[in-house]
PDB file of N, CA and C in Angstrom:
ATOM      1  N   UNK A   1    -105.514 185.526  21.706  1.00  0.00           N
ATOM      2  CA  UNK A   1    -104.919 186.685  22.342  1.00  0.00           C
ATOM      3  C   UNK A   1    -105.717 187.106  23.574  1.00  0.00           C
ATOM      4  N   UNK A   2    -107.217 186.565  23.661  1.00  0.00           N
ATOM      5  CA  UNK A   2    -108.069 187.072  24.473  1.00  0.00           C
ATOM      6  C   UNK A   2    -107.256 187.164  26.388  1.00  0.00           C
ATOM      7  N   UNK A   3    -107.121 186.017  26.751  1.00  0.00           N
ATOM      8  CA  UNK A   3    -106.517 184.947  27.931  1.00  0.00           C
ATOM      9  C   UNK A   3    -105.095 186.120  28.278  1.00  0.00           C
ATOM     10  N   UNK A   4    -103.945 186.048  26.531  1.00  0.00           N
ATOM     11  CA  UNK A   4    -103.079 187.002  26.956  1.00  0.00           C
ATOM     12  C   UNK A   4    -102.989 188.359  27.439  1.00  0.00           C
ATOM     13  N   UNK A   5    -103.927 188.894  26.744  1.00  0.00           N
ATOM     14  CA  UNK A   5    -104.212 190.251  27.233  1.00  0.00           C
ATOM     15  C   UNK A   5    -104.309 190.588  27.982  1.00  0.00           C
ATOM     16  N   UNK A   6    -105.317 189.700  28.486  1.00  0.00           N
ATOM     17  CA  UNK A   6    -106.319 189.945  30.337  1.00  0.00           C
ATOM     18  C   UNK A   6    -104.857 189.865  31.071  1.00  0.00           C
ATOM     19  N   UNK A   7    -103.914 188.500  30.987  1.00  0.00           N
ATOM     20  CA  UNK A   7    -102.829 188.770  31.970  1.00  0.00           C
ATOM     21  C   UNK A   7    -101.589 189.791  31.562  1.00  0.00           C
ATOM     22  N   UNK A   8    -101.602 190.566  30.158  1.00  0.00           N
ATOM     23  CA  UNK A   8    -100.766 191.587  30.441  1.00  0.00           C
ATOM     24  C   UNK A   8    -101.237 192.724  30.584  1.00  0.00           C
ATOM     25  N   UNK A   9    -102.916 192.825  31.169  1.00  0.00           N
ATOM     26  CA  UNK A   9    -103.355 193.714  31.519  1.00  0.00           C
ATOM     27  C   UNK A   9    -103.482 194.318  33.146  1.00  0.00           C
ATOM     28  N   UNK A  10    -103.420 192.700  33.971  1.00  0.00           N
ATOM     29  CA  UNK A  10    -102.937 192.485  35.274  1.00  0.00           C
ATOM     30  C   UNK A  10    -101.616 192.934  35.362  1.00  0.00           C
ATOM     31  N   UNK A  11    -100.506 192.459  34.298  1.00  0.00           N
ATOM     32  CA  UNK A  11     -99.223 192.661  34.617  1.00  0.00           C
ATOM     33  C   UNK A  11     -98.819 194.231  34.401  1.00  0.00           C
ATOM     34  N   UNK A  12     -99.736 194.802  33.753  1.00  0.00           N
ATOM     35  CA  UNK A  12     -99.302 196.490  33.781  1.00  0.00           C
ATOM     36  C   UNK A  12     -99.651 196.895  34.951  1.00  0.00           C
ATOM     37  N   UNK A  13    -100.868 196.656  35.430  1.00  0.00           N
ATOM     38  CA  UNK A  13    -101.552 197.190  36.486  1.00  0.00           C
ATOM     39  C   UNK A  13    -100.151 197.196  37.620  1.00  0.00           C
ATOM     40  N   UNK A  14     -99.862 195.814  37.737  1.00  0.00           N
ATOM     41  CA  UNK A  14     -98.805 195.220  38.884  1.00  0.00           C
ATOM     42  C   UNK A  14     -97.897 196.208  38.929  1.00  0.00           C
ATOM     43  N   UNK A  15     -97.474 196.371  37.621  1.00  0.00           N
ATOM     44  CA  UNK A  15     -95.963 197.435  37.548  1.00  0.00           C
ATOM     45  C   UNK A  15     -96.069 198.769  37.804  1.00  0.00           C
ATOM     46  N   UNK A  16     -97.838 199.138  37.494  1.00  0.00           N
ATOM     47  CA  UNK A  16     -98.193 200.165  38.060  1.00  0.00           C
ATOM     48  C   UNK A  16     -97.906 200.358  39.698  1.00  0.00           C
ATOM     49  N   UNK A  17     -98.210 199.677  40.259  1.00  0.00           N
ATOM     50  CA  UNK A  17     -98.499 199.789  41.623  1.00  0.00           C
ATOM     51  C   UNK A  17     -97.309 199.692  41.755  1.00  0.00           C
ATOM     52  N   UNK A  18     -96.735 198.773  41.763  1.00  0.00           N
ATOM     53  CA  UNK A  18     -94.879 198.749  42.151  1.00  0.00           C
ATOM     54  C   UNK A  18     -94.316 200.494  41.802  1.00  0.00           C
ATOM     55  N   UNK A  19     -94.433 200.800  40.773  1.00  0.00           N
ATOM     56  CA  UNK A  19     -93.749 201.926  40.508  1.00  0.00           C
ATOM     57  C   UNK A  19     -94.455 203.515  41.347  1.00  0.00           C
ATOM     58  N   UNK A  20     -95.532 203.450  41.684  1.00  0.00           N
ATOM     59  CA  UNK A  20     -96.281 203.971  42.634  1.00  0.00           C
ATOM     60  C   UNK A  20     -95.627 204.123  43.652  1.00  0.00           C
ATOM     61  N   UNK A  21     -95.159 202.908  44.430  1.00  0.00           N
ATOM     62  CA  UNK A  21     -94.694 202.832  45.524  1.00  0.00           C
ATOM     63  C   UNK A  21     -93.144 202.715  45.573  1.00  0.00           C
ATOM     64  N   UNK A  22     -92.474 203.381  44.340  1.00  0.00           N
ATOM     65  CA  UNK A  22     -90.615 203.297  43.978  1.00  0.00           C
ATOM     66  C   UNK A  22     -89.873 202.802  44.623  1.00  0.00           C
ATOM     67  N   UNK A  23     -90.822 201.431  43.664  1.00  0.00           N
ATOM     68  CA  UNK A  23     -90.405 199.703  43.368  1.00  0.00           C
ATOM     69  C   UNK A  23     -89.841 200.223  41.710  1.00  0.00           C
ATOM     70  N   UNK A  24     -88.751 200.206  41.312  1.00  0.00           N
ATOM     71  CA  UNK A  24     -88.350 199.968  39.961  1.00  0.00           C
ATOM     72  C   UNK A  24     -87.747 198.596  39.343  1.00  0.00           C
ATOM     73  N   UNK A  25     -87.555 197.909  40.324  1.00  0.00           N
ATOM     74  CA  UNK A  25     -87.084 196.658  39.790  1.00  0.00           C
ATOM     75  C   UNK A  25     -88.016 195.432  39.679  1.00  0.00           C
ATOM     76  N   UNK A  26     -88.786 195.046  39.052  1.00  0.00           N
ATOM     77  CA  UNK A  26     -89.673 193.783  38.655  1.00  0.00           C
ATOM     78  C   UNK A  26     -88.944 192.783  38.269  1.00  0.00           C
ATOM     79  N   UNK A  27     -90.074 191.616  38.807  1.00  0.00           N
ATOM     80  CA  UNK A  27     -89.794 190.022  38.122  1.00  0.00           C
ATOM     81  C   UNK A  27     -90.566 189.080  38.216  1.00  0.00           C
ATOM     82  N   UNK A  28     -90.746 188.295  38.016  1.00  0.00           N
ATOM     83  CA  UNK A  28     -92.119 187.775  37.771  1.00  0.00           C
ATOM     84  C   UNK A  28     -92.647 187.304  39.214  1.00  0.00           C
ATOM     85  N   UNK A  29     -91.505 186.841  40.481  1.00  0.00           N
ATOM     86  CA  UNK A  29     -91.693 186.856  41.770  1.00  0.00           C
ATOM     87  C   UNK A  29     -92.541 188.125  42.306  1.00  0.00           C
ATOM     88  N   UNK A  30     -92.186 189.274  41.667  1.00  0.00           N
ATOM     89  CA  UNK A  30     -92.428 190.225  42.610  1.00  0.00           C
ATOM     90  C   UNK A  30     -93.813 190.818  41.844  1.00  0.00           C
ATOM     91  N   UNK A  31     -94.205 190.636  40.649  1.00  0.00           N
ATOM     92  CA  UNK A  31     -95.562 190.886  39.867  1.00  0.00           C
ATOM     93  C   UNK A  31     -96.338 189.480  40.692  1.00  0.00           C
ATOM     94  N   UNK A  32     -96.362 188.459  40.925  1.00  0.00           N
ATOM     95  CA  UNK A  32     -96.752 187.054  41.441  1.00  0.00           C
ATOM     96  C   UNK A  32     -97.807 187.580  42.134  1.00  0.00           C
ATOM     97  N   UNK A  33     -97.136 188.374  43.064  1.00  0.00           N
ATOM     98  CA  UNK A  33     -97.209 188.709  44.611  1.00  0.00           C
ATOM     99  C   UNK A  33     -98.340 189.788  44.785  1.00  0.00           C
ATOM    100  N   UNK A  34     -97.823 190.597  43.393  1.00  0.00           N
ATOM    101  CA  UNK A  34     -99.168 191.740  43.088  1.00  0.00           C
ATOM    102  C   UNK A  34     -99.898 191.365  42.802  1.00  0.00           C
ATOM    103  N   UNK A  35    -100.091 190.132  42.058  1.00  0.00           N
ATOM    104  CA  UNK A  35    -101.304 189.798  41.123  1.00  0.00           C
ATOM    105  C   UNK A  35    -102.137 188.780  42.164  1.00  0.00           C
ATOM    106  N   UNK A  36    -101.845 188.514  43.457  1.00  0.00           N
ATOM    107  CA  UNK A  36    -102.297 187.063  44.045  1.00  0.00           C
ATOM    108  C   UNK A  36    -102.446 185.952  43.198  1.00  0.00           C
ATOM    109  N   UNK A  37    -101.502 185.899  42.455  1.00  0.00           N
ATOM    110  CA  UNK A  37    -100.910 184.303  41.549  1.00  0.00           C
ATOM    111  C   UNK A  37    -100.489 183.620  43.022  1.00  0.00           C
ATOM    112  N   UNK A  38    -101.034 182.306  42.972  1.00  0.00           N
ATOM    113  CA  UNK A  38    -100.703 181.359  43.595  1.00  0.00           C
ATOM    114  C   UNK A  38     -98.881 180.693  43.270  1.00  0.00           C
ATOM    115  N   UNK A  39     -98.156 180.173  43.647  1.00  0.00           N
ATOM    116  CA  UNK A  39     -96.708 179.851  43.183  1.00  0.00           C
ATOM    117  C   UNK A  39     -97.210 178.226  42.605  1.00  0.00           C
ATOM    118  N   UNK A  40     -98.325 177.692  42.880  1.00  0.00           N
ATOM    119  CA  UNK A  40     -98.727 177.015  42.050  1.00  0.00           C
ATOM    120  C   UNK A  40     -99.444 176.516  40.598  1.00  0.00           C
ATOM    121  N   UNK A  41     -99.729 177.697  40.854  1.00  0.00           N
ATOM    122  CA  UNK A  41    -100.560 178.091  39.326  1.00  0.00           C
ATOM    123  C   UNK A  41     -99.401 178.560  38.357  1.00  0.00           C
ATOM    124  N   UNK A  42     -98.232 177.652  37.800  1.00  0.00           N
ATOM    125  CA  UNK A  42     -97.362 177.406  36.860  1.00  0.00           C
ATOM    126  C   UNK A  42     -97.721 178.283  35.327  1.00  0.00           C
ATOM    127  N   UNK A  43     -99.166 177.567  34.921  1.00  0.00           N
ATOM    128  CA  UNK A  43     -99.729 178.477  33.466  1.00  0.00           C
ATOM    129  C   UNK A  43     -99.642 180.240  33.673  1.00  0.00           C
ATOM    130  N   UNK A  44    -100.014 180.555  34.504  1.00  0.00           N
ATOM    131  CA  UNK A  44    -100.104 182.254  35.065  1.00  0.00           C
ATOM    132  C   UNK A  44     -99.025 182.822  34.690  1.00  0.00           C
ATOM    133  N   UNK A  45     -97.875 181.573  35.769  1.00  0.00           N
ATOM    134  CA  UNK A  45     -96.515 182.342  35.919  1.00  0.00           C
ATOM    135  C   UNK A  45     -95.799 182.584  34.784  1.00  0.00           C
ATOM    136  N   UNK A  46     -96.294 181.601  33.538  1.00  0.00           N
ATOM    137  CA  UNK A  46     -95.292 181.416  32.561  1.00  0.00           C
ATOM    138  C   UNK A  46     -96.108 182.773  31.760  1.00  0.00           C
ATOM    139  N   UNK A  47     -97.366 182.953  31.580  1.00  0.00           N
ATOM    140  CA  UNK A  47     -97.566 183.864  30.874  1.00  0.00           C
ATOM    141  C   UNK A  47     -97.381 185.108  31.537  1.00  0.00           C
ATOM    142  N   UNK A  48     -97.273 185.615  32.728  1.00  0.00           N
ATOM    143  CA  UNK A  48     -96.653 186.872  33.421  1.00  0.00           C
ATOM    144  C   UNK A  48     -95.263 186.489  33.055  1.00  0.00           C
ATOM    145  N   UNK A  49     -94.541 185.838  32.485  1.00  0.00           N
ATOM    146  CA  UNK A  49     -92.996 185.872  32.428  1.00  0.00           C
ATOM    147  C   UNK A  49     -93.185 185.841  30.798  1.00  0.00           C
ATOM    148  N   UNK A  50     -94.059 185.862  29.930  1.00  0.00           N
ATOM    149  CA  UNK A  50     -94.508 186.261  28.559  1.00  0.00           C
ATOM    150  C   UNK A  50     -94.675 187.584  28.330  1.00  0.00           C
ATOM    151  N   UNK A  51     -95.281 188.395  29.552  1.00  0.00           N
ATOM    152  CA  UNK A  51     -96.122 189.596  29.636  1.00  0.00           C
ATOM    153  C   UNK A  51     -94.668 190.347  29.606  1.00  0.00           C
ATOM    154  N   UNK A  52     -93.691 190.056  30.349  1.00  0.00           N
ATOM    155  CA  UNK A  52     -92.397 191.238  30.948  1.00  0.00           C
ATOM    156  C   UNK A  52     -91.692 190.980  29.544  1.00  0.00           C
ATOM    157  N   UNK A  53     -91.351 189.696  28.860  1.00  0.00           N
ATOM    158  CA  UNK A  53     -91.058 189.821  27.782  1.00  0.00           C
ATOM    159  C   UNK A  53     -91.263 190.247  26.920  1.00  0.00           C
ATOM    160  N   UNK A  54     -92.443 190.508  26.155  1.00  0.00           N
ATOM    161  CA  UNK A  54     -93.220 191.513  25.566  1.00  0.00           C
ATOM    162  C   UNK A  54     -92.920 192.610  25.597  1.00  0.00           C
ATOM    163  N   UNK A  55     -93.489 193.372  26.784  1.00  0.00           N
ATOM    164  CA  UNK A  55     -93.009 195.155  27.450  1.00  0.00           C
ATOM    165  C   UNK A  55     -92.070 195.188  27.349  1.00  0.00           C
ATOM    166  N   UNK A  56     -90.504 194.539  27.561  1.00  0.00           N
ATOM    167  CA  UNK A  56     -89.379 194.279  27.551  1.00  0.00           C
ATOM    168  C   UNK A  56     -89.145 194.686  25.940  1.00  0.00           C
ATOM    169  N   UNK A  57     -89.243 193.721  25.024  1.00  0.00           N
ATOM    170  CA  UNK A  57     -89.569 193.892  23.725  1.00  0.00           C
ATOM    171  C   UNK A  57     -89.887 195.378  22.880  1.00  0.00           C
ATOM    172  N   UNK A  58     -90.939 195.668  23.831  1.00  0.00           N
ATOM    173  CA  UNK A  58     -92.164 196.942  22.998  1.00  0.00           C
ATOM    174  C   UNK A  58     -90.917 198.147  23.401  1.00  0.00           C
ATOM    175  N   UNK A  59     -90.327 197.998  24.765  1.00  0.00           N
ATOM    176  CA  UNK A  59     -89.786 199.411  24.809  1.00  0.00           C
ATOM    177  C   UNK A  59     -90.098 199.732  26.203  1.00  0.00           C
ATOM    178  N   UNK A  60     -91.441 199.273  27.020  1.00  0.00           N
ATOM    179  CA  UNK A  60     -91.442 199.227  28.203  1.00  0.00           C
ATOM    180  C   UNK A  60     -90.709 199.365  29.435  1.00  0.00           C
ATOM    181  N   UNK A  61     -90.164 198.483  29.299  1.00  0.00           N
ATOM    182  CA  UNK A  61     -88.966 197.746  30.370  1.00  0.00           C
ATOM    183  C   UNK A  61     -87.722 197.986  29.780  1.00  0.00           C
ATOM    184  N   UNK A  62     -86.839 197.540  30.465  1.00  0.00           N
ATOM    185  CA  UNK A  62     -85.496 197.458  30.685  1.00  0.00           C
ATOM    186  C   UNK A  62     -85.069 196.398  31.461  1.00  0.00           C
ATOM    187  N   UNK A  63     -84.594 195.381  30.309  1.00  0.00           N
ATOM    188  CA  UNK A  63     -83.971 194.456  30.632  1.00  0.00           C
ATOM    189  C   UNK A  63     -83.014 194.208  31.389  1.00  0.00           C
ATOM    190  N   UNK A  64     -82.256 193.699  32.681  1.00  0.00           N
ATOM    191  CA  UNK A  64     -81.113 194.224  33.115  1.00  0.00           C
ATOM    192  C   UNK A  64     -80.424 192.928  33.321  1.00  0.00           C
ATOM    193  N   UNK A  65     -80.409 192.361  32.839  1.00  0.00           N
ATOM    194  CA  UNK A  65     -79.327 190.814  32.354  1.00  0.00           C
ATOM    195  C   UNK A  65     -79.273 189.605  33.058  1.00  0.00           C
ATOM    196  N   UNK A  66     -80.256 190.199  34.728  1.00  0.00           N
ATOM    197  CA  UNK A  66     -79.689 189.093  35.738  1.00  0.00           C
ATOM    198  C   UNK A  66     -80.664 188.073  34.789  1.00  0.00           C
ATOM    199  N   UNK A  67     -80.069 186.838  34.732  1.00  0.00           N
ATOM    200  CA  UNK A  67     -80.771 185.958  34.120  1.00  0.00           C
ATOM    201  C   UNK A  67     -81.787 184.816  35.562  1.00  0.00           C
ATOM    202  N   UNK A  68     -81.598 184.627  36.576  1.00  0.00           N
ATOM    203  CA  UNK A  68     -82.322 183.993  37.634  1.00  0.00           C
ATOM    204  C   UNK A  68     -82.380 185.019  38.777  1.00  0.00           C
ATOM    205  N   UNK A  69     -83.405 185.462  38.953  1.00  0.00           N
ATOM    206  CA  UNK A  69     -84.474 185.701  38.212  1.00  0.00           C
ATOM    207  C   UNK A  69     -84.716 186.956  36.950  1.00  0.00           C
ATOM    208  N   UNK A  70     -84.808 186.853  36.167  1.00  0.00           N
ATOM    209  CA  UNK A  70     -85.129 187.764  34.783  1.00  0.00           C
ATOM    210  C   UNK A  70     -85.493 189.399  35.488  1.00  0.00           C
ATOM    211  N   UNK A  71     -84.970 190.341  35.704  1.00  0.00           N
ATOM    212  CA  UNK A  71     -85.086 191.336  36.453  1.00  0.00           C
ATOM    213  C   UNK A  71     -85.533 192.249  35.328  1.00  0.00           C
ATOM    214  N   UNK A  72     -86.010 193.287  35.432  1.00  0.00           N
ATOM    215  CA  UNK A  72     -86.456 194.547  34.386  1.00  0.00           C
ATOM    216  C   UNK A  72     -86.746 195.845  35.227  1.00  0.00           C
ATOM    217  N   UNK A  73     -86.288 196.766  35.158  1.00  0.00           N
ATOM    218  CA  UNK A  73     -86.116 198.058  35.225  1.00  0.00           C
ATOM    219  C   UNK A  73     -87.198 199.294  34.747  1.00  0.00           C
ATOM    220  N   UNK A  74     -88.310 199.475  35.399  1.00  0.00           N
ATOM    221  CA  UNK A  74     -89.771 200.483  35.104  1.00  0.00           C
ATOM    222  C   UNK A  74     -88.975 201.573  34.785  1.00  0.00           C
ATOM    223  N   UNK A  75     -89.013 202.178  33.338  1.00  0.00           N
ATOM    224  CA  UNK A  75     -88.819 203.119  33.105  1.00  0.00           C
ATOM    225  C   UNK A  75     -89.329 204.213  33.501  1.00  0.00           C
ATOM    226  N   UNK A  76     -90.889 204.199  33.027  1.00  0.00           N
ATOM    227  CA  UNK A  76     -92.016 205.352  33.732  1.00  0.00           C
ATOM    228  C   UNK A  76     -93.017 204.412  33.950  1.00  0.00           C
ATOM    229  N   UNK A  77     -94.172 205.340  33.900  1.00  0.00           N
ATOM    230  CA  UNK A  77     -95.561 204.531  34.086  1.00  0.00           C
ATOM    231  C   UNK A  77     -96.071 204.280  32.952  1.00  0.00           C
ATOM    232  N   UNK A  78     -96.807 202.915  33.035  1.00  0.00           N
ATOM    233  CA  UNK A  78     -96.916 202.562  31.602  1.00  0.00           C
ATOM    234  C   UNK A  78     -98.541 202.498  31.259  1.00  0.00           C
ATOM    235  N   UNK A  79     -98.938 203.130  30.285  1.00  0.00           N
ATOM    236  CA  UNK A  79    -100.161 203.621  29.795  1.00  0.00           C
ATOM    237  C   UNK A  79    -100.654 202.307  28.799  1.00  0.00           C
ATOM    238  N   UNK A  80    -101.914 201.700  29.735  1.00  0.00           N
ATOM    239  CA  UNK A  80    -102.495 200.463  28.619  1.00  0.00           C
ATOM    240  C   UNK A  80    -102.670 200.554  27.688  1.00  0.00           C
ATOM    241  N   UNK A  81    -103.262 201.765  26.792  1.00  0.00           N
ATOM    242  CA  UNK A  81    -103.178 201.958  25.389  1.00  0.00           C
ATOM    243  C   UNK A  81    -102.399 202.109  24.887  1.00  0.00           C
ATOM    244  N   UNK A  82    -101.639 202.159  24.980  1.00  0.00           N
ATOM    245  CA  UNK A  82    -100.176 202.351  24.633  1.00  0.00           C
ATOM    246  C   UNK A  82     -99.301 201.035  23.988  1.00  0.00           C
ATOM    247  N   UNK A  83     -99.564 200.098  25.489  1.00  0.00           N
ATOM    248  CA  UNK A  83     -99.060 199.028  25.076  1.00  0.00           C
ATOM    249  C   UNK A  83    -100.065 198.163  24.442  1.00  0.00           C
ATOM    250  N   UNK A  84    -101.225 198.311  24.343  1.00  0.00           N
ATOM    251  CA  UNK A  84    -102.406 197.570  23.200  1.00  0.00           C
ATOM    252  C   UNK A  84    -101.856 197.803  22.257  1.00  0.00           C
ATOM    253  N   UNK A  85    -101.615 199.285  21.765  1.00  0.00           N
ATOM    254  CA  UNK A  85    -101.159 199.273  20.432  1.00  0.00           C
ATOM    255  C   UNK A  85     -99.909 198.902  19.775  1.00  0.00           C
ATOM    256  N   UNK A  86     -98.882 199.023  21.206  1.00  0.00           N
ATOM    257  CA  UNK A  86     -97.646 198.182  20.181  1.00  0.00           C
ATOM    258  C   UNK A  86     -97.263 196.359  20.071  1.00  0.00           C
ATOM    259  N   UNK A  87     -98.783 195.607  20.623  1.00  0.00           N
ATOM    260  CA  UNK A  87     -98.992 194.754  20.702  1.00  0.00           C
ATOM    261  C   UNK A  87     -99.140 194.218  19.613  1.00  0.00           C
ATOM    262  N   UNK A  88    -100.612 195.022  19.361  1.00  0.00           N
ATOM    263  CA  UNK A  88    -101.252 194.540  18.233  1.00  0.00           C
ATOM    264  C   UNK A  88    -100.477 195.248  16.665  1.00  0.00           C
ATOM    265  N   UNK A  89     -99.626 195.785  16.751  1.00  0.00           N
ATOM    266  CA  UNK A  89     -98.422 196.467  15.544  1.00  0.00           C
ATOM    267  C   UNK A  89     -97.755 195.306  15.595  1.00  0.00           C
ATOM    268  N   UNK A  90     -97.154 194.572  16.963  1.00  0.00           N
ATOM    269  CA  UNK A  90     -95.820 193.516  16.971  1.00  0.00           C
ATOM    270  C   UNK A  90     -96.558 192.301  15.902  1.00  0.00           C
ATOM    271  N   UNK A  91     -97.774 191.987  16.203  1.00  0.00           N
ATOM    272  CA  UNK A  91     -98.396 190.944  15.681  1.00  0.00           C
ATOM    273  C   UNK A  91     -98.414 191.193  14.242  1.00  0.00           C
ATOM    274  N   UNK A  92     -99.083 192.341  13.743  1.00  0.00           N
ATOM    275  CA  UNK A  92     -99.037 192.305  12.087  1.00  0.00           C
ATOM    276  C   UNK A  92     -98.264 192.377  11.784  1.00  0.00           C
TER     277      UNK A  92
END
């Protein structure tokens, strides 16, 4: 879980800043871009497209159907402890 964390800890941050600047629509293109992920670094991308699924999941996000690219909808701002804990709840 160590590896995952760290990048859905980048990926909150990202959505932070996006929503800061009312950006409400995310995707893993547009977190990429926050995070200085290279478009080559494939492993990153797939786990930032793990990370939105997750939040997506927990209650976070808002899924909004486009399927290419996977779009999601910032509800509010999202508090890291918050989502630690419904992480580590999803797991047990």
């Amino acid at each position: 879980m160590g590896y995952f964390s760290k990048i859905l800890s980048e990926t909150v941050d990202a959505i932070n800043r996006c929503y800061e600047k009312n950006v409400t629509h995310v995707n893993v293109g547009r977190i990429r871009k926050c995070t200085n992920v290279k478009s080559t670094d494939r492993s990153k991308i797939v786990f930032i497209s793990r990370a939105l699924d997750e939040l997506s999941q927990a209650g976070f996000l808002e899924y909004l159907g486009k399927n290419s690219p996977k779009t999601y909808q910032v509800k509010e701002k999202i508090n890291w402890t918050d989502v630690l804990r419904e992480v580590q709840d999803a797991q047990d």
